[in-house]
Protein backbone atom coordinates (compact mmCIF):
# COMPACT_ATOMS: atom_id res chain seq x y z
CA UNK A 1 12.56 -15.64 38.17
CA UNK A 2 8.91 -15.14 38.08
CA UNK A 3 5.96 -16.31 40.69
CA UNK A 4 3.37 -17.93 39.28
CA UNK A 5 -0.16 -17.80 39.86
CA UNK A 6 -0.15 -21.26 41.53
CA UNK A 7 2.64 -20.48 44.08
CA UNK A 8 1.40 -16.99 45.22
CA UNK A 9 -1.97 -19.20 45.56
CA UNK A 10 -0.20 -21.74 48.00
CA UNK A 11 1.66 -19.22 49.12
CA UNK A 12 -1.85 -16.99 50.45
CA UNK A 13 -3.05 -20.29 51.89
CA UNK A 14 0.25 -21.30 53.24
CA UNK A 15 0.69 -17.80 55.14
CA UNK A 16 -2.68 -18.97 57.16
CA UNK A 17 -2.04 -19.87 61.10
CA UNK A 18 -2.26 -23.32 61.48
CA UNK A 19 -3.09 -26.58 64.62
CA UNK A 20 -1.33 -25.52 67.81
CA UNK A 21 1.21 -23.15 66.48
CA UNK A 22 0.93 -19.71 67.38
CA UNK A 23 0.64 -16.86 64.67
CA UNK A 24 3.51 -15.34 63.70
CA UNK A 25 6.33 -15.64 61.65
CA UNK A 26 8.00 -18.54 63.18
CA UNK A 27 4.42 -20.58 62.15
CA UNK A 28 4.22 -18.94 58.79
CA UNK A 29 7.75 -20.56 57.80
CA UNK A 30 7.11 -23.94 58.87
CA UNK A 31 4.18 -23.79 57.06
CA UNK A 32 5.60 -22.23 54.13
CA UNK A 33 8.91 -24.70 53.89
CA UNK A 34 7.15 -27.50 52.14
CA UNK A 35 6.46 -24.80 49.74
CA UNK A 36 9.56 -23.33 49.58
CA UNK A 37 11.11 -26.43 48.64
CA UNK A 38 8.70 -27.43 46.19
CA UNK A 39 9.44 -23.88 44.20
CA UNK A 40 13.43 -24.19 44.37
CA UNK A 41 12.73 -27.45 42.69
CA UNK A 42 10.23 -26.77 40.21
CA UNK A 43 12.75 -23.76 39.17
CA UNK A 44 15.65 -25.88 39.11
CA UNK A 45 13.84 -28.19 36.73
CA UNK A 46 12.74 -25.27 34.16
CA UNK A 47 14.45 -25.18 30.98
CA UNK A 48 16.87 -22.27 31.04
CA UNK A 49 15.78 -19.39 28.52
CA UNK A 50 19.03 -17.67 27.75
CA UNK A 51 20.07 -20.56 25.88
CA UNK A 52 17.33 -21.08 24.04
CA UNK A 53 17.71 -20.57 19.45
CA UNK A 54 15.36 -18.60 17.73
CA UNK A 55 14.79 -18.09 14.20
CA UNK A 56 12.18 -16.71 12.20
CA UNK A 57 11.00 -17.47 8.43
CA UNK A 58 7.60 -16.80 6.59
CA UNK A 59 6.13 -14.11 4.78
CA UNK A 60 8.33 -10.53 4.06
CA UNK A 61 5.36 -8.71 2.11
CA UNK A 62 1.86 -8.66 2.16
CA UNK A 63 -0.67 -5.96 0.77
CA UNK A 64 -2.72 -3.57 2.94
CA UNK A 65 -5.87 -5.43 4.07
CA UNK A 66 -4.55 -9.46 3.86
CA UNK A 67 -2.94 -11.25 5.96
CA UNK A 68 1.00 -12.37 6.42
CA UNK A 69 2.07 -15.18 8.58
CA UNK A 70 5.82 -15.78 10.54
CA UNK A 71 7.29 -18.53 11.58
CA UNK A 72 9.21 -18.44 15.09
CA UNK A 73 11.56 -21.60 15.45
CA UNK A 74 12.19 -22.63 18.87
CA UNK A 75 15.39 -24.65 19.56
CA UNK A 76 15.97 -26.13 23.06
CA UNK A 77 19.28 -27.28 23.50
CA UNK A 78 19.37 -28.03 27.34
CA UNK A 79 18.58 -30.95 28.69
CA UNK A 80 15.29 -30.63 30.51
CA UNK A 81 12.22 -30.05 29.07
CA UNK A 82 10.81 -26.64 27.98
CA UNK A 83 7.14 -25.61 28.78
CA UNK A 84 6.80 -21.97 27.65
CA UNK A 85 4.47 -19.15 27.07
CA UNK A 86 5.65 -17.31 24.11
CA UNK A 87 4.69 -13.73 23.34
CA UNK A 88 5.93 -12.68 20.05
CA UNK A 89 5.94 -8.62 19.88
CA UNK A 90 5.63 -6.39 16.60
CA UNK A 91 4.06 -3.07 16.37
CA UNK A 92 0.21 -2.35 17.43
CA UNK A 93 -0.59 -1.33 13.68
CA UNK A 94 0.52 -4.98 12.60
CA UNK A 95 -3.02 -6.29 13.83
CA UNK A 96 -6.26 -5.72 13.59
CA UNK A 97 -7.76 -4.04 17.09
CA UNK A 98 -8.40 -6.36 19.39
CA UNK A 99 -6.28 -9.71 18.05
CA UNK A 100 -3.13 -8.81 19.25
CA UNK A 101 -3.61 -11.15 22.43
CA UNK A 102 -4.42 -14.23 20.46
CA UNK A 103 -2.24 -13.75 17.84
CA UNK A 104 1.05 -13.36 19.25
CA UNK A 105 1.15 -15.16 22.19
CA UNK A 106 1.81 -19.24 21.94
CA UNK A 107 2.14 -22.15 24.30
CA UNK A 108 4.44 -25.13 23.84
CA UNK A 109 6.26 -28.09 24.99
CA UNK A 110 9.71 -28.59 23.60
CA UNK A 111 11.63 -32.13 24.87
CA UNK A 112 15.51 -31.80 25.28
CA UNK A 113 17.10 -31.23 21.87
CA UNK A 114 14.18 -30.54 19.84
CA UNK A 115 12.64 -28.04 18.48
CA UNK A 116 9.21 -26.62 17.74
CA UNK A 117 7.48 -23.82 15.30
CA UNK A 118 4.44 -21.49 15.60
CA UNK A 119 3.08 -18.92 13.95
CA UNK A 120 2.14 -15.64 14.31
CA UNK A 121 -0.32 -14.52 11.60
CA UNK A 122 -0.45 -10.63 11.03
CA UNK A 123 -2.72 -8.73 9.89
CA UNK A 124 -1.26 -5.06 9.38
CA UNK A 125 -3.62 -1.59 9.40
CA UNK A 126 -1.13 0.67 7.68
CA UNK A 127 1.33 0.40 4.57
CA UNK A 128 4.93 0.61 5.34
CA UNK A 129 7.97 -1.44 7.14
CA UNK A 130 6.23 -3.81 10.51
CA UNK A 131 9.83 -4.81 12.69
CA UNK A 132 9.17 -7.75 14.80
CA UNK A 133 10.03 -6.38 18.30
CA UNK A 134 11.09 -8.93 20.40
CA UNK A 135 10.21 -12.21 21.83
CA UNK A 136 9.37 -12.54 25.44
CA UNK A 137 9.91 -16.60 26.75
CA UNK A 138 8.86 -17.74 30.62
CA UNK A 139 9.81 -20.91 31.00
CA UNK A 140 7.57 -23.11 33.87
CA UNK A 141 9.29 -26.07 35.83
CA UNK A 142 7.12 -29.25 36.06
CA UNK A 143 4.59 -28.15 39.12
CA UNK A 144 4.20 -24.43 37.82
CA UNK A 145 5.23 -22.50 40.42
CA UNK A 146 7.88 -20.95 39.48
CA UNK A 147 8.91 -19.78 36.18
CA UNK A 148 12.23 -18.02 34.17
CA UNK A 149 11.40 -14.91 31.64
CA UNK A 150 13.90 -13.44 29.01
CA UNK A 151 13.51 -11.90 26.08
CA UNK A 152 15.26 -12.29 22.61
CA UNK A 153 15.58 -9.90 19.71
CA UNK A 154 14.97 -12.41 16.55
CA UNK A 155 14.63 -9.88 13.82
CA UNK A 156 12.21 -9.48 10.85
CA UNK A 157 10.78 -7.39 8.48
CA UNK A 158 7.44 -7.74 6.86
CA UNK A 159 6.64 -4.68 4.03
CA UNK A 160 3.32 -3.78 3.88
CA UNK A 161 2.22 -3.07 0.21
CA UNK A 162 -0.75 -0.55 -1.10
CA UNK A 163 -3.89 -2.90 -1.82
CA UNK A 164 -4.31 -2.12 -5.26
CA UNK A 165 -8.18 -2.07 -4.98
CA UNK A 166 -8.67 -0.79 -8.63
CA UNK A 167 -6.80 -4.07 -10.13
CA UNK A 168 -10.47 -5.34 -10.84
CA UNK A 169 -10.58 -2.73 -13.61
CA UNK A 170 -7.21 -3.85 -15.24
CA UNK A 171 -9.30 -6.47 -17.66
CA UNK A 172 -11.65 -4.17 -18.94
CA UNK A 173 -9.30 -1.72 -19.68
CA UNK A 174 -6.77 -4.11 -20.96
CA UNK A 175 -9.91 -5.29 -23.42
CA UNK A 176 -10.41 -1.61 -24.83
CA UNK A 177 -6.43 -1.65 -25.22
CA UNK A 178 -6.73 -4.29 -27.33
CA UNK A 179 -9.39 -2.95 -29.68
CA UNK A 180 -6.81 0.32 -30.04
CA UNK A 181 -4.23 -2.31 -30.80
CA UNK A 182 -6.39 -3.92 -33.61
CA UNK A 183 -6.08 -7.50 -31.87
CA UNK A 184 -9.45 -8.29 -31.97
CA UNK A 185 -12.42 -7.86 -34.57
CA UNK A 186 -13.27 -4.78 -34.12
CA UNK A 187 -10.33 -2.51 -35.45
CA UNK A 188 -9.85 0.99 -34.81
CA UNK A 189 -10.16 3.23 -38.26
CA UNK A 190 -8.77 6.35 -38.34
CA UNK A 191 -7.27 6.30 -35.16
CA UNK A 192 -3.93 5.94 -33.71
CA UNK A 193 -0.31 7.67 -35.39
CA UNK A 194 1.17 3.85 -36.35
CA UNK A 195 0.32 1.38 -39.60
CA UNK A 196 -0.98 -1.81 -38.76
CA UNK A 197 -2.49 -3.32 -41.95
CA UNK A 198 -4.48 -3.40 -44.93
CA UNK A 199 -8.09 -4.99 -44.91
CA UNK A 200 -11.04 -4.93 -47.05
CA UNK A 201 -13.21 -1.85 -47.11
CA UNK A 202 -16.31 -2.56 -45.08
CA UNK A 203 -19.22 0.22 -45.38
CA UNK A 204 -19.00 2.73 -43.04
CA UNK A 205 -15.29 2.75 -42.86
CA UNK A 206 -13.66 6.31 -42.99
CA UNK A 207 -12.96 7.06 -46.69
CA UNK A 208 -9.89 9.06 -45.70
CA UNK A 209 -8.30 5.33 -44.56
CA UNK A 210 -8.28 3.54 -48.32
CA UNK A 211 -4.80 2.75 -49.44
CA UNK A 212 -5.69 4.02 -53.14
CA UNK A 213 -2.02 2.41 -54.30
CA UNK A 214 -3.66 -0.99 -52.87
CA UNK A 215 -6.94 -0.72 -54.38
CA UNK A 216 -4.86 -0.57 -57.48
CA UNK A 217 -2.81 -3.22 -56.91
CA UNK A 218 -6.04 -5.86 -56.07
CA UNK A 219 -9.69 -6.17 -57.39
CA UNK A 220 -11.33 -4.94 -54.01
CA UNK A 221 -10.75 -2.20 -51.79
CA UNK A 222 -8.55 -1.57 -49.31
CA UNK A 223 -8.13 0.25 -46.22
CA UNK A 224 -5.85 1.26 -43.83
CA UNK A 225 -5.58 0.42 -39.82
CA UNK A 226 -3.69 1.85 -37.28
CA UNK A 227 -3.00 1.18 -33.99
CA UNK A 228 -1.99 3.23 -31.58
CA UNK A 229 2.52 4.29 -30.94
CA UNK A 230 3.91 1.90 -28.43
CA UNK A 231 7.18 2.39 -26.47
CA UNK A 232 6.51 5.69 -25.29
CA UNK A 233 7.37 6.82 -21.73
CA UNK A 234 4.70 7.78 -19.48
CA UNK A 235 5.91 9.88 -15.92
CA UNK A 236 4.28 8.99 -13.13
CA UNK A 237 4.70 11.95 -10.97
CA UNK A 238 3.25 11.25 -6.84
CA UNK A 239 2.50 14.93 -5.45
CA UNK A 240 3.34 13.70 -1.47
CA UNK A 241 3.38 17.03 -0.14
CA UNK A 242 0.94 19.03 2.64
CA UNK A 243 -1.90 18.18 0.72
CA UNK A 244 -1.77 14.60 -0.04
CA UNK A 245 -2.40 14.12 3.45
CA UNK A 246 -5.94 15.57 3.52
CA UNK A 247 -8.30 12.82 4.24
CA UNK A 248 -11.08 11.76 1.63
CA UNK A 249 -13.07 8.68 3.30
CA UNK A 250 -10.82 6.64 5.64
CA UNK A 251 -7.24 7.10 3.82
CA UNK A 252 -5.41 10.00 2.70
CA UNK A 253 -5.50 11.41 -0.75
CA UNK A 254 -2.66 10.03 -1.50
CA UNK A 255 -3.51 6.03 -1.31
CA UNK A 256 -6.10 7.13 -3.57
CA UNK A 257 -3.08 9.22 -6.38
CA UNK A 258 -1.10 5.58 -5.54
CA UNK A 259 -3.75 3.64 -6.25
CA UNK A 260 -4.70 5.11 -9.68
CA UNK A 261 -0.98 5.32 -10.57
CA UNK A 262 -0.78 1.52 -10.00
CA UNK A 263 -3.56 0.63 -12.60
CA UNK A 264 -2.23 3.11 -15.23
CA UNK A 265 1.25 1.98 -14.61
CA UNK A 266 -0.07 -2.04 -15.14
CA UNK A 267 -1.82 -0.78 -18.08
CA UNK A 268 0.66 1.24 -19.82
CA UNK A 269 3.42 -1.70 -19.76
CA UNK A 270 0.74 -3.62 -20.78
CA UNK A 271 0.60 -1.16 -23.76
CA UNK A 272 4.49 -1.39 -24.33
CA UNK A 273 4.85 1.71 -22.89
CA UNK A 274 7.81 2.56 -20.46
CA UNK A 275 6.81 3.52 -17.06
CA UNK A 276 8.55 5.36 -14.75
CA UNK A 277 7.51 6.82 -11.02
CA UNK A 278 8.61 9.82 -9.30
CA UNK A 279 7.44 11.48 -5.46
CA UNK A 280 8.19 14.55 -4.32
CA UNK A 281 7.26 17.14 -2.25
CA UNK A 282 10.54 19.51 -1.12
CA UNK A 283 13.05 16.80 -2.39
CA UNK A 284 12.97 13.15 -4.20
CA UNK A 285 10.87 11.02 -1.86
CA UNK A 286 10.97 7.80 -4.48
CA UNK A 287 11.92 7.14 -7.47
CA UNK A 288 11.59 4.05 -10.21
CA UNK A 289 13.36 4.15 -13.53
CA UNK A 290 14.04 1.71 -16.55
CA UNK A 291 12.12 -1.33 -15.19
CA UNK A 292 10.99 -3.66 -17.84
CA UNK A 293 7.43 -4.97 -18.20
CA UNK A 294 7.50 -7.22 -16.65
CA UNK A 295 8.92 -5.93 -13.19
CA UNK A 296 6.93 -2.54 -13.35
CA UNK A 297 4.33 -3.52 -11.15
CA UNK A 298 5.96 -5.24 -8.51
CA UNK A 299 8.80 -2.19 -8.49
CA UNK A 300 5.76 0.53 -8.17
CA UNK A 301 4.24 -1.35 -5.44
CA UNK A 302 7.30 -1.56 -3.54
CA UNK A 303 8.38 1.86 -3.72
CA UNK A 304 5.02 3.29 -2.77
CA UNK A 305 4.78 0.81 0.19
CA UNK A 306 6.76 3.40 2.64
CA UNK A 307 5.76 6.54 1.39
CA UNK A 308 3.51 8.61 3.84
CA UNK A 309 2.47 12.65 3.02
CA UNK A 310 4.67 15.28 4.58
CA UNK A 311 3.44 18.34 5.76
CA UNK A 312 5.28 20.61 3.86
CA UNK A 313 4.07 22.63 1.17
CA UNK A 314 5.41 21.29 -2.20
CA UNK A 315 8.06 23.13 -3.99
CA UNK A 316 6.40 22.87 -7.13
CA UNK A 317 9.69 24.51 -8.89
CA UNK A 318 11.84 21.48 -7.99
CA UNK A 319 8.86 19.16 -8.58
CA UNK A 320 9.29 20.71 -12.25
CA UNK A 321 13.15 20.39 -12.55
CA UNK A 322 13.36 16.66 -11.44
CA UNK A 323 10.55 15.84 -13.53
CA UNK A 324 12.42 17.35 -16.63
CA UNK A 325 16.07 15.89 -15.58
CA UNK A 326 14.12 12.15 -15.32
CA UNK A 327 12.00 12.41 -18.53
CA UNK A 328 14.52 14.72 -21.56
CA UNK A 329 12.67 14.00 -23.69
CA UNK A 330 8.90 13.68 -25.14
CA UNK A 331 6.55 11.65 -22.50
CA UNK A 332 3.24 11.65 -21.19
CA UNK A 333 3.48 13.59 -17.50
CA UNK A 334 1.19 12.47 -15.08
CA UNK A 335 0.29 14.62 -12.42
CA UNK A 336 -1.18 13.39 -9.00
CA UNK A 337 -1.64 16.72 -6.79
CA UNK A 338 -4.02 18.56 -5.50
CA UNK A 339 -6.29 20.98 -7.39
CA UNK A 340 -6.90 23.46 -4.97
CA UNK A 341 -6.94 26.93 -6.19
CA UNK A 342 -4.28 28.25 -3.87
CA UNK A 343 -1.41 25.57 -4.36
CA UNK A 344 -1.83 25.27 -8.24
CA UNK A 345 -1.85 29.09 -8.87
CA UNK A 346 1.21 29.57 -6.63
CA UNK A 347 2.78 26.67 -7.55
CA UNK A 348 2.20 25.14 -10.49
CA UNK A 349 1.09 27.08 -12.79
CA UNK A 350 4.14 29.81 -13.28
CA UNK A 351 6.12 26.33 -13.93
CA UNK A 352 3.95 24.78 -16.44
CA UNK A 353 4.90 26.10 -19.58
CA UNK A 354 7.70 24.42 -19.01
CA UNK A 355 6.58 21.33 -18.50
CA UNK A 356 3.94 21.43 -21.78
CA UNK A 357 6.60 22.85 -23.97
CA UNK A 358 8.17 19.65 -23.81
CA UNK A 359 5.56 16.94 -22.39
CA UNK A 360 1.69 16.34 -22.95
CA UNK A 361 0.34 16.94 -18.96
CA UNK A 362 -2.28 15.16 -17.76
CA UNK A 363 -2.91 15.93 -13.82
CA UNK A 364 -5.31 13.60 -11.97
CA UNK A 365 -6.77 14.90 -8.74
CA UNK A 366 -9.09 13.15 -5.88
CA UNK A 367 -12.49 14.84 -5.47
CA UNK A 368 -14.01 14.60 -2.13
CA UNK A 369 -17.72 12.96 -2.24
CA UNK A 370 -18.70 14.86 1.05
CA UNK A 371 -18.82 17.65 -0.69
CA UNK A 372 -21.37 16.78 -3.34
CA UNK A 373 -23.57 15.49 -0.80
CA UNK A 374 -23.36 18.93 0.86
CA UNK A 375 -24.19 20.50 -2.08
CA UNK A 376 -27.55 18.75 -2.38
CA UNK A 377 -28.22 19.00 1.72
CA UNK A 378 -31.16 20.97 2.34
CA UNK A 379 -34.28 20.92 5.22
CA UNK A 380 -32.40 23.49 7.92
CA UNK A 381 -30.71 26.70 7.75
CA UNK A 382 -27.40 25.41 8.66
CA UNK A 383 -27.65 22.31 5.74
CA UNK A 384 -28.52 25.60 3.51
CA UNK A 385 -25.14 27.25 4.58
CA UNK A 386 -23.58 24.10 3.81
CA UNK A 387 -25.05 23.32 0.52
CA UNK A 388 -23.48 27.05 -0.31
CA UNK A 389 -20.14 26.35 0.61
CA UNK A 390 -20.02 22.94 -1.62
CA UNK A 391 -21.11 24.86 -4.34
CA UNK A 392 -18.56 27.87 -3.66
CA UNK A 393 -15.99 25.10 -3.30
CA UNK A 394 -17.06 23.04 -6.81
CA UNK A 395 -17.17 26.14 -8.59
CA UNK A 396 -13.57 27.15 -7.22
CA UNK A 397 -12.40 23.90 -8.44
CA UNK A 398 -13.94 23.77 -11.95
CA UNK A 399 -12.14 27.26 -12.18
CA UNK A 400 -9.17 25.67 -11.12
CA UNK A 401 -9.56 23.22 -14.07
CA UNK A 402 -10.55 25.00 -16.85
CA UNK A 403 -7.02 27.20 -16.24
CA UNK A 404 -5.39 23.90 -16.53
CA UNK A 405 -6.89 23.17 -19.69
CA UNK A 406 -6.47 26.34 -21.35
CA UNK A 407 -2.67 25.69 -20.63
CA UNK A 408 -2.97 22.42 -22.59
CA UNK A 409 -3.28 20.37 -19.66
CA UNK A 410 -5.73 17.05 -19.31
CA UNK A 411 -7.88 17.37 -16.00
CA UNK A 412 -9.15 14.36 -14.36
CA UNK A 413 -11.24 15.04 -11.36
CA UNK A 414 -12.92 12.21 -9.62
CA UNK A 415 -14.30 10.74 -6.29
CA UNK A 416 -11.17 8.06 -4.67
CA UNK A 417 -13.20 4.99 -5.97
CA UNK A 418 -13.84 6.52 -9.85
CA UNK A 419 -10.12 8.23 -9.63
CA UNK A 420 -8.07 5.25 -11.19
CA UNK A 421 -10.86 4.17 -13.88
CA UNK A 422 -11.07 7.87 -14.67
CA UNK A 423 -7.39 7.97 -15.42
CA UNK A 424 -6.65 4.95 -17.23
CA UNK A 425 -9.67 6.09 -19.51
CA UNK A 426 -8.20 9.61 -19.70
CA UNK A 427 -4.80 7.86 -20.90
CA UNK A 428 -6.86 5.69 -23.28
CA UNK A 429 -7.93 8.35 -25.11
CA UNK A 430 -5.06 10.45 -25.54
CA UNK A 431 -3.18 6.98 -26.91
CA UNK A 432 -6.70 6.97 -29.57
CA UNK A 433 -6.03 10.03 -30.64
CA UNK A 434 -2.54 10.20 -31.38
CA UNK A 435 -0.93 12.41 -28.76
CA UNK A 436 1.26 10.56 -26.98
């Protein structure tokens, strides 16, 4: 039972000495009896609140950044009327600051035997699982005064997914697929490990592509075109240890890895090339395997939706093994870790000859932008000491790389924004040239 505004109101005015009655306690109940009454009945006439059905339905997904709205069902089975004040509880991150208190609380009327919806509309802040909480109901008889408060548990799940913010590059990189593929006018010559078709020489065609047999065979001269191997399984390996965490911008490095591995995963089964994901840091975090095409995408984005970067430092030796016992044989291992000196000379690098004996490595890292605009600070001493540091740190890092590639590995180093561009590109051209 709960007093409301209104009655403690009456009740302060009530509590006054009033006509010929002397203060005290004796006046303060005679005044106070009308009131009294009047709250045991508006009480008796709320709805009840323990009785009361609730079920949700609505939205169980919705990406980082957009909205997702649930549906509470309210069922009043008693025979009064209800007028309620809803509060509807999930977890501060599921709104944006500031909109919790309009968003999840509701006020309704609900005649005997009816029922009525509303919705809360969430708008989350981080990725991962939101759990409703619980729903808190007070109940008001007819005057207001007084009111009955319970809660229910009514449970529900809404999965918050990675945005996907590089998607917008998916067409153009889908178009430059397509000219590898030879499906549209301007065909690829030279490039590429699988026959396509014969065409008319055109001049300025590599001479090294006419089908002399062909020629032969016809009164004009023909060439070869290739396009480039399909089916071939690319590795997407998620780095979520220690430094995956660092912050670049306003997210973690690792949104960034996620969200390059999402456009190069859409792209390669695009391709016709099987996809598969793997995170680790010091033991299997996630891990996607034989999807089709067509359910790629939507099985990435699901599995990344809950991962978050442990602090641990990776064991870069069981990163190794579960990469090999997930991909036997040939594939195209995709890297997204760190390339700091100190974890890839500890870590990775006494395990990579393992790794290129059997795969072609390309490893994908997320430069931080602050640290080119250090580099070009200048005006006081301490912007001077600055600028030195960025360039002690870039030249660390290009070090860093240039062991990578003399191991056989693809580097691709790039600001958050340029990172999943950069990759798909990187992947482009290694499906051009014939090494995947």
């Amino acid at each position: 039972m709960a007093l409301t505004g209104r009655a403690a109101l009456l009740a302060a005015l009530g509590s006054l000495p009033v006509g010929i009655w002397e203060p005290g306690w004796t006046g303060i109940l005679a005044v106070n009896a009308p009131l009294a009454v009047a709250c045991a009945c508006d009480f008796a006439l709320a709805a009840p609140v323990r009785g009361l059905g609730l079920t949700r339905s609505g939205d169980t997904s919705a990406r980082l950044g957009d909205t997702a709205d649930v549906t509470l069902t309210i069922t009043n089975p008693s025979h009064r009327p209800l007028r309620a004040r809803i509060r509807d509880a999930w977890p501060p991150s599921s709104w944006q600051p500031g909109t919790e208190v309009t968003a999840s609380r509701h006020r309704l009327t609900i005649p005997p035997g009816e029922r009525r919806r509303v919705m809360t509309r969430l708008r989350p802040t981080r990725r991962g699982d939101r759990h409703a909480d619980r729903v808190t109901v007070r109940s008001y008889g007819p005057l207001g005064l007084l009111a009955r408060q319970g809660t229910h548990k009514v449970p529900w799940t809404v999965r918050v997914l990675p945005p996907f913010t590089s998607r917008k590059h998916l067409p153009s990189k889908l178009a430059r697929l397509r000219e590898l593929d030879g499906r549209t006018s301007v065909l690829t010559r030279g490039e590429g490990t699988e026959f396509d078709s014969l065409r008319e020489y055109i001049p300025g065609d590599d001479t090294r592509s006419i089908d002399w047999r062909a020629t032969a065979r016809q009164s004009a001269v023909a060439v070869r075109t290739w396009r480039p191997e399909r089916d071939r399984h690319i590795l997407l390996v998620l780095d979520t240890g220690r430094t995956s965490a660092g912050r670049v911008g306003d997210a973690p490095r690792l949104d960034a890895s996620m969200d390059a591995a999402l456009l190069l995963g859409a792209l390669a089964s695009r391709a016709g090339d099987r996809v598969d994901l793997l995170a680790y840091d010091r033991r299997l975090r996630a891990l996607v395997q034989g999807r089709t095409a067509g359910d790629i995408l939507p099985s990435l984005v699901n599995a990344m939706a809950t991962l978050e970067p442990e602090l641990v430092e990776t064991d870069a030796r069981g990163l190794a093994a579960t990469a090999l016992r997930t991909a036997p044989r040939r594939s195209l291992l995709v890297l997204l870790t760190t390339l700091d000196a100190a974890p890839i000379e500890e870590g990775l690098l006494p395990v990579l000859p393992q790794l290129t004996q059997r795969h072609t490595v390309l490893l994908a890292s997320v430069a931080d932008p602050h640290v080119a605009r250090m580099a070009k600070a200048r005006g006081d001493t301490d912007a001077v000491y600055q600028a030195a540091a960025a360039a002690q740190a870039h030249t660390e890092r290009e070090r860093t790389a240039e062991e990578l590639r003399r191991h056989g590995v693809t580097v691709v180093d790039a600001p958050p924004e340029e990172l999943a561009p950069a990759l798909a590109d990187a992947y482009l051209a290694l499906k051009a040239a014939g090494r995947l």
